[in-house]
N, C-alpha and C. Protein backbone atom coordinates (compact mmCIF):
# COMPACT_ATOMS: atom_id res chain seq x y z
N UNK A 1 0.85 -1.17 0.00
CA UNK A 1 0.00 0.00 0.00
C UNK A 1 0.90 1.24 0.00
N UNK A 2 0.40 1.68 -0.64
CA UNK A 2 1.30 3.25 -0.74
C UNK A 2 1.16 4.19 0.61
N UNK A 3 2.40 5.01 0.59
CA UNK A 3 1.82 5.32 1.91
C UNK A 3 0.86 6.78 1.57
N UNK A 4 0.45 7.27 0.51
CA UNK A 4 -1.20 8.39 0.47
C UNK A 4 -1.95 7.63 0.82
N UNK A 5 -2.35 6.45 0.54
CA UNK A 5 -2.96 5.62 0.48
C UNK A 5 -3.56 4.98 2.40
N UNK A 6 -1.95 4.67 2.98
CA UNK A 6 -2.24 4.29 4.35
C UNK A 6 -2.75 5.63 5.26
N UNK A 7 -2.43 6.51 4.49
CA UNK A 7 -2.95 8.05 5.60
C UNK A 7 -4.22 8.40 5.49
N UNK A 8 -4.67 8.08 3.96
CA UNK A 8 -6.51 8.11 3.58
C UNK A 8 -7.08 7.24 4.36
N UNK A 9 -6.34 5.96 4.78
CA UNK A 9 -7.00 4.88 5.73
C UNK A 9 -7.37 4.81 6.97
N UNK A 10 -6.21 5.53 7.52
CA UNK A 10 -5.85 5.80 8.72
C UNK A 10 -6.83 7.20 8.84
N UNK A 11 -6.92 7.97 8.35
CA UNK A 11 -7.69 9.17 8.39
C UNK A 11 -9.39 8.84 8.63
N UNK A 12 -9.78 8.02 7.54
CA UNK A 12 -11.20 6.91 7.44
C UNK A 12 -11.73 6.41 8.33
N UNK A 13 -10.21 5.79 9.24
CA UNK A 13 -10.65 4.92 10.19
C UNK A 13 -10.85 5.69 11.51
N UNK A 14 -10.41 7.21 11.60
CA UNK A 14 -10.64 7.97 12.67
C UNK A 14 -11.47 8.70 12.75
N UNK A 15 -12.35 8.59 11.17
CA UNK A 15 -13.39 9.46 11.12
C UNK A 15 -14.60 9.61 12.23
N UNK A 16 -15.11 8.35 12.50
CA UNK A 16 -16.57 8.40 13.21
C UNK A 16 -16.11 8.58 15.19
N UNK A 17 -14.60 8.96 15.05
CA UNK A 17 -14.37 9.53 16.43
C UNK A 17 -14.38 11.31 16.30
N UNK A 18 -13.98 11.95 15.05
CA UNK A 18 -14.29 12.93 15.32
C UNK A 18 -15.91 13.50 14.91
N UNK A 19 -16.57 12.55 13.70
CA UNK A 19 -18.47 13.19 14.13
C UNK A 19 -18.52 12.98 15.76
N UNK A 20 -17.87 11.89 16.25
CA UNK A 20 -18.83 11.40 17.85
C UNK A 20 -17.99 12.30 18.37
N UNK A 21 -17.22 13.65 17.99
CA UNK A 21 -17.02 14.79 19.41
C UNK A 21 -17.85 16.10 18.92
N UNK A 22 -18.49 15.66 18.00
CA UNK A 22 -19.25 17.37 17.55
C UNK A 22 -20.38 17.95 18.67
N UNK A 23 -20.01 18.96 18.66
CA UNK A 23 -21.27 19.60 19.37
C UNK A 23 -22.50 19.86 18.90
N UNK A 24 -23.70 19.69 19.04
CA UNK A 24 -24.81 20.20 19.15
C UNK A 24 -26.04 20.97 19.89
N UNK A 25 -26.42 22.00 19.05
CA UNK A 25 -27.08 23.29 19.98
C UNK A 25 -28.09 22.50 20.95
N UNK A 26 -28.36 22.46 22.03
CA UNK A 26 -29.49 21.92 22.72
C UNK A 26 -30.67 22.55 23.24
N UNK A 27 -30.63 23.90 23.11
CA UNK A 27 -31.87 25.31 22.48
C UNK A 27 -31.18 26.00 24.09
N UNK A 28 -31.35 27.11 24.04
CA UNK A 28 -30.76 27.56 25.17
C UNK A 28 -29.35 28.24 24.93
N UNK A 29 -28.55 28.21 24.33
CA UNK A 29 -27.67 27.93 24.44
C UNK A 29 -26.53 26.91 25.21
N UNK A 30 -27.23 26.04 25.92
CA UNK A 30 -27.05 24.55 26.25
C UNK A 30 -26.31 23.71 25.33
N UNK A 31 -25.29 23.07 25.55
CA UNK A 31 -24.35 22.30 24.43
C UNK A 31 -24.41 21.15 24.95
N UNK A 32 -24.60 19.90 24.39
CA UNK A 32 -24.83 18.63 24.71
C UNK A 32 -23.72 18.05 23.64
N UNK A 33 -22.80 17.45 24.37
CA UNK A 33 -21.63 16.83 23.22
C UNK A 33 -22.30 15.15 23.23
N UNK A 34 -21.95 14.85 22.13
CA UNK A 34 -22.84 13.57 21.93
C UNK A 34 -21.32 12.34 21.69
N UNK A 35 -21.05 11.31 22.88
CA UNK A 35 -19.67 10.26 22.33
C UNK A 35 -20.22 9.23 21.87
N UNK A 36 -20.81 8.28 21.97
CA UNK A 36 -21.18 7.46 21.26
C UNK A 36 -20.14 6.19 21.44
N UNK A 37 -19.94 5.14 22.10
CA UNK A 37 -18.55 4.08 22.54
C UNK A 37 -18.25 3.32 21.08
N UNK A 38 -17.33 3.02 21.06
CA UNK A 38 -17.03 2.35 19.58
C UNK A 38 -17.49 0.85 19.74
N UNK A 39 -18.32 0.85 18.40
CA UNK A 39 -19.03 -0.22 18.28
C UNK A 39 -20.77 -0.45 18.82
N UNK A 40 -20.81 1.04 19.36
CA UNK A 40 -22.63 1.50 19.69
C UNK A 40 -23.04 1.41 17.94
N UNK A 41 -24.48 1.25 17.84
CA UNK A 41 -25.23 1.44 17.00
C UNK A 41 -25.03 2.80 17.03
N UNK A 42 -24.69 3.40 15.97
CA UNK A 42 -24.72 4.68 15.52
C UNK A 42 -26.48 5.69 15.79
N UNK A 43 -27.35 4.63 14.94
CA UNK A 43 -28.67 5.29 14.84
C UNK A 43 -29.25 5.24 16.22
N UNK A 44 -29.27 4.49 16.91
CA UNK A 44 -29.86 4.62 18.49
C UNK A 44 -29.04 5.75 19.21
N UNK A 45 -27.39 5.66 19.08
CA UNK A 45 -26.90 6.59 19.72
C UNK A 45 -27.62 8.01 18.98
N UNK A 46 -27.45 8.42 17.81
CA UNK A 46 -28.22 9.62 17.46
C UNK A 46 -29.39 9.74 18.21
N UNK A 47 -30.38 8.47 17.45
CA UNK A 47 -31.80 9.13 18.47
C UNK A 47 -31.81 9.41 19.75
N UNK A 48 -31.06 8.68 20.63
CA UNK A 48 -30.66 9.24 22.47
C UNK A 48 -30.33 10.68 22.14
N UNK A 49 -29.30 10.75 21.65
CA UNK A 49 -28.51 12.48 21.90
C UNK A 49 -29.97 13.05 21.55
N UNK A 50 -30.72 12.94 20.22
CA UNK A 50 -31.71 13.97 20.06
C UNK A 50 -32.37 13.88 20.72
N UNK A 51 -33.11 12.90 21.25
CA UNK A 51 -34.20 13.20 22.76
C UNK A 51 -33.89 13.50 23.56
N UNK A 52 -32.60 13.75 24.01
CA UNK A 52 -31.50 14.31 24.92
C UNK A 52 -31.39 16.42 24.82
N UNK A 53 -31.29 16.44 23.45
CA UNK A 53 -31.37 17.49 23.58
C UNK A 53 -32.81 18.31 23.07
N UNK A 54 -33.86 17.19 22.92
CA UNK A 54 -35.30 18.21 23.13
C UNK A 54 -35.51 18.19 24.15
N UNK A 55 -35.14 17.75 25.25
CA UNK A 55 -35.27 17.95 26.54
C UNK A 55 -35.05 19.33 27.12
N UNK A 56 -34.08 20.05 26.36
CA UNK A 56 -33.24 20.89 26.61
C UNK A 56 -32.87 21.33 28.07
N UNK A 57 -31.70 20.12 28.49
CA UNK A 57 -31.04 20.91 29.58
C UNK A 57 -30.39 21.81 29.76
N UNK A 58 -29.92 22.41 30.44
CA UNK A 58 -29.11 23.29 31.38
C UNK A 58 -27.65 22.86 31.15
N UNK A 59 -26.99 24.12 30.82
CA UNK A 59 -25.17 23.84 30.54
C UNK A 59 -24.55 23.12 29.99
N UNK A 60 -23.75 22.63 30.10
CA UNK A 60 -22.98 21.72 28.94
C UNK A 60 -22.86 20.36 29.70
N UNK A 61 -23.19 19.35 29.01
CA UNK A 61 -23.33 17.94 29.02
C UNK A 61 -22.65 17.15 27.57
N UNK A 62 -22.03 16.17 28.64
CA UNK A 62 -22.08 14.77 26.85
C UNK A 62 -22.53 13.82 27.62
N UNK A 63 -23.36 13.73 26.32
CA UNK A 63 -23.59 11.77 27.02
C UNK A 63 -23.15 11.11 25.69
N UNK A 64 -22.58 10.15 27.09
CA UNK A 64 -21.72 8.95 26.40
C UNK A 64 -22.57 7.61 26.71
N UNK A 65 -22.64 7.29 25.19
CA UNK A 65 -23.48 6.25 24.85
C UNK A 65 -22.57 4.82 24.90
N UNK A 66 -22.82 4.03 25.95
CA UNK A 66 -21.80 2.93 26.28
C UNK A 66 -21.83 1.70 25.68
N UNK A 67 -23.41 1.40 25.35
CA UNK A 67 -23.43 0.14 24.88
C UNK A 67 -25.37 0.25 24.21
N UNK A 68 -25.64 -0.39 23.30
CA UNK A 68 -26.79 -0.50 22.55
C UNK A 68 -27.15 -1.77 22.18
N UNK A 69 -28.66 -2.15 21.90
CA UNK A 69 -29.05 -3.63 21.29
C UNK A 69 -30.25 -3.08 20.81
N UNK A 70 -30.86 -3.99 20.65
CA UNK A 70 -32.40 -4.04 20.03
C UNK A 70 -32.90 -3.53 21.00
N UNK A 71 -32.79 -4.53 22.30
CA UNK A 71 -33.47 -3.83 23.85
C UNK A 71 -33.00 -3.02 24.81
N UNK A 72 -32.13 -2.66 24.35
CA UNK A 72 -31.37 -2.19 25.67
C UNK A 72 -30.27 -0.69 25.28
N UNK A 73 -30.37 0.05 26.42
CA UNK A 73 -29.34 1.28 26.01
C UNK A 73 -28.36 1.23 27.39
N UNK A 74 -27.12 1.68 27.53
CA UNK A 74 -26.46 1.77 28.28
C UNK A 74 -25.70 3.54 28.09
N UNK A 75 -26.07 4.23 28.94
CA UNK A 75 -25.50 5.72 28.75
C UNK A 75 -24.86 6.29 30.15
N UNK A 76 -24.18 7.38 29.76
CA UNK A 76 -23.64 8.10 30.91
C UNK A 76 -23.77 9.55 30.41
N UNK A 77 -24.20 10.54 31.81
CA UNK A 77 -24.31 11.81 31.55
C UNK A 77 -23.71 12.86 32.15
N UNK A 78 -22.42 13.42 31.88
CA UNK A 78 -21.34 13.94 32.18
C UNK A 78 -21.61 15.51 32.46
N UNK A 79 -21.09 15.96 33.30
CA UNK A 79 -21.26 17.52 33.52
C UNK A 79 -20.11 18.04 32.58
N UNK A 80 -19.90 19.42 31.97
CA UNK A 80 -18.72 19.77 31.98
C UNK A 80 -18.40 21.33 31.96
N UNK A 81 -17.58 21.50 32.90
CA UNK A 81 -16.90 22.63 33.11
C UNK A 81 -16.01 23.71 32.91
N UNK A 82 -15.38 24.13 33.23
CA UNK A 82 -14.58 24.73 32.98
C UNK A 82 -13.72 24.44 33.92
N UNK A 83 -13.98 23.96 35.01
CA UNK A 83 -13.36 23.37 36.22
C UNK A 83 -13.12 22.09 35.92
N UNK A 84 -13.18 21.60 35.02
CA UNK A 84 -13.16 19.85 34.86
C UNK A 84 -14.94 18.86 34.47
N UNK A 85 -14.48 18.18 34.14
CA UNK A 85 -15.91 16.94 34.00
C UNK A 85 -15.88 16.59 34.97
N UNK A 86 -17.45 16.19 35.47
CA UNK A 86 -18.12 15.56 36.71
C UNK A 86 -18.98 14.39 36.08
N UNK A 87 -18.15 13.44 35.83
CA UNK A 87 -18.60 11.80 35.39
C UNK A 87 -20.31 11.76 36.60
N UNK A 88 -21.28 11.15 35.80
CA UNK A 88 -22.52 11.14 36.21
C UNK A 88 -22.87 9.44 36.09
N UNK A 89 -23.74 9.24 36.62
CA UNK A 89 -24.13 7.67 37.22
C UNK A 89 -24.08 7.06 35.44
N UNK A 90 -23.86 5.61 35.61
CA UNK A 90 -24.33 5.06 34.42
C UNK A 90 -25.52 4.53 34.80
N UNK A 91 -26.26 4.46 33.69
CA UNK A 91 -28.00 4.17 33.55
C UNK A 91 -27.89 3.50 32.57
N UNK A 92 -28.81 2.07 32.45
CA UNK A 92 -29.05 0.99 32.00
C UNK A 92 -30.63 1.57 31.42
N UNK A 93 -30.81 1.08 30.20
CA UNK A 93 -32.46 1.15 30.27
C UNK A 93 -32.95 0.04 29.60
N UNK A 94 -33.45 -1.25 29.74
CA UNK A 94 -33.50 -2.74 29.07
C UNK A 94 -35.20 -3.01 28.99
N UNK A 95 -35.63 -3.01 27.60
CA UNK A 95 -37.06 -3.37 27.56
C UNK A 95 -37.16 -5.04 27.42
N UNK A 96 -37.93 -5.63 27.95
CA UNK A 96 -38.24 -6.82 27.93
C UNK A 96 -39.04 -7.85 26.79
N UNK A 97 -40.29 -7.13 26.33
CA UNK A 97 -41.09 -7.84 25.42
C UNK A 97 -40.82 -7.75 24.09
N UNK A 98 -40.33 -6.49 23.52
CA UNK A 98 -40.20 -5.75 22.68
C UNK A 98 -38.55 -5.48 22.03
N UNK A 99 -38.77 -4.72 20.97
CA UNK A 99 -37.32 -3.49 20.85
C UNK A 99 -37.57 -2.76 20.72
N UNK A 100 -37.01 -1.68 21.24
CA UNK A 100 -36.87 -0.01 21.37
C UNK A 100 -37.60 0.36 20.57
N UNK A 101 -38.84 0.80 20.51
CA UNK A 101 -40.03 2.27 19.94
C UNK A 101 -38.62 3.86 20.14
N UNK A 102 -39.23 4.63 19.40
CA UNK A 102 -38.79 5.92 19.75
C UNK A 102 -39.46 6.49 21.13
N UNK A 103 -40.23 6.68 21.85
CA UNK A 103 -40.57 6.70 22.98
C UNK A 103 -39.84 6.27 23.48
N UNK A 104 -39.01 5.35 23.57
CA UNK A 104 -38.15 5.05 24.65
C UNK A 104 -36.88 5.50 24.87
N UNK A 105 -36.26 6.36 23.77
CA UNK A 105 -35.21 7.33 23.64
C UNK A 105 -35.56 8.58 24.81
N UNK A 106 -36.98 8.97 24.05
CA UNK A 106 -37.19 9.81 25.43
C UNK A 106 -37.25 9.94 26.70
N UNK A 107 -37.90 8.78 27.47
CA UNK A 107 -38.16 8.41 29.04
C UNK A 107 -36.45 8.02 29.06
N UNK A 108 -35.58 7.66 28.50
CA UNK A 108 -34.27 7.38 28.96
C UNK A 108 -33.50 8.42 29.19
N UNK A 109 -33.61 9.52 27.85
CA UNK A 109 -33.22 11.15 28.05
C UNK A 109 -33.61 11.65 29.44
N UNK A 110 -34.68 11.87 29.59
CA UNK A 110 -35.54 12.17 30.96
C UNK A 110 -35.17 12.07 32.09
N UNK A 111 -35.12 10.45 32.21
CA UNK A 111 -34.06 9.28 33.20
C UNK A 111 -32.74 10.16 33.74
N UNK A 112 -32.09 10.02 32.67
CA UNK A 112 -30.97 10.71 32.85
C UNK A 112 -30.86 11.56 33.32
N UNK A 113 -31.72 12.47 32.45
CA UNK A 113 -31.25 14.11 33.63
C UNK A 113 -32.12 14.00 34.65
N UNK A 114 -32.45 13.13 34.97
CA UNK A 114 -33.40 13.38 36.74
C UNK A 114 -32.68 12.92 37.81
N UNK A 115 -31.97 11.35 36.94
CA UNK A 115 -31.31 10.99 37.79
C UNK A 115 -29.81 10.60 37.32
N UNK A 116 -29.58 11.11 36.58
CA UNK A 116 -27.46 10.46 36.23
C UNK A 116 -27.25 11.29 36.23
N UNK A 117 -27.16 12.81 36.37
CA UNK A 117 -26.49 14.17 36.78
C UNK A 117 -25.69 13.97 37.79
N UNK A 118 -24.37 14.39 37.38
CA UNK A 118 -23.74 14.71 39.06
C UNK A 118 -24.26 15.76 39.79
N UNK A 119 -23.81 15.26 41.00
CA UNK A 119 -24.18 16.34 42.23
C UNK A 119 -23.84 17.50 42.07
């Protein structure tokens, strides 16, 4: 392989770490950074961040999307500062009968900021 060639690759292969650090407006001027863990379903992680940010919280947050399935979401919801990040509870959300409706992006968004906020 040539090496233009190994740097286009190498570049390719780092791509979907820099979409998963973009910011997005969360209305407010509220910034919700969206990570997404390597190897999450991409489209579930999107729909979380967006029900995440029609919620529209307060200050700057990322949630980091840890793990995904048909039934199940695994997230974390991070403070961040200017003083540093304040790592927030991880929250599990696992449906049983079913797989994930869009409704359930939301009550997990919700979840989160009620209860995985740091102190």
């Amino acid at each position: 392989m040539r090496p233009s060639a190994r740097i286009v690759t190498l570049g390719l292969a780092f791509m979907p770490l820099v979409l998963a650090a973009c910011r997005v407006d969360a209305g407010g001027g509220a910034v919700v950074q969206c990570a997404p863990a390597q190897g999450v379903n991409m489209a579930q992680a999107d729909a979380l961040c967006d029900a995440l940010r029609a919620e529209g919280p307060d200050g700057g947050l990322r949630l980091r999307v840890l793990a995904t399935g048909p039934a199940t979401l695994s997230a974390q919801l991070d403070r961040v500062t200017d003083q540093g990040d304040r790592p927030g509870q991880r929250m599990d959300f696992n449906v049983m009968d079913r797989d994930l409706q869009p409704g359930d992006f939301t009550s997990f968004a919700r979840d989160l900021l009620r209860h995985g906020l740091p102190d």
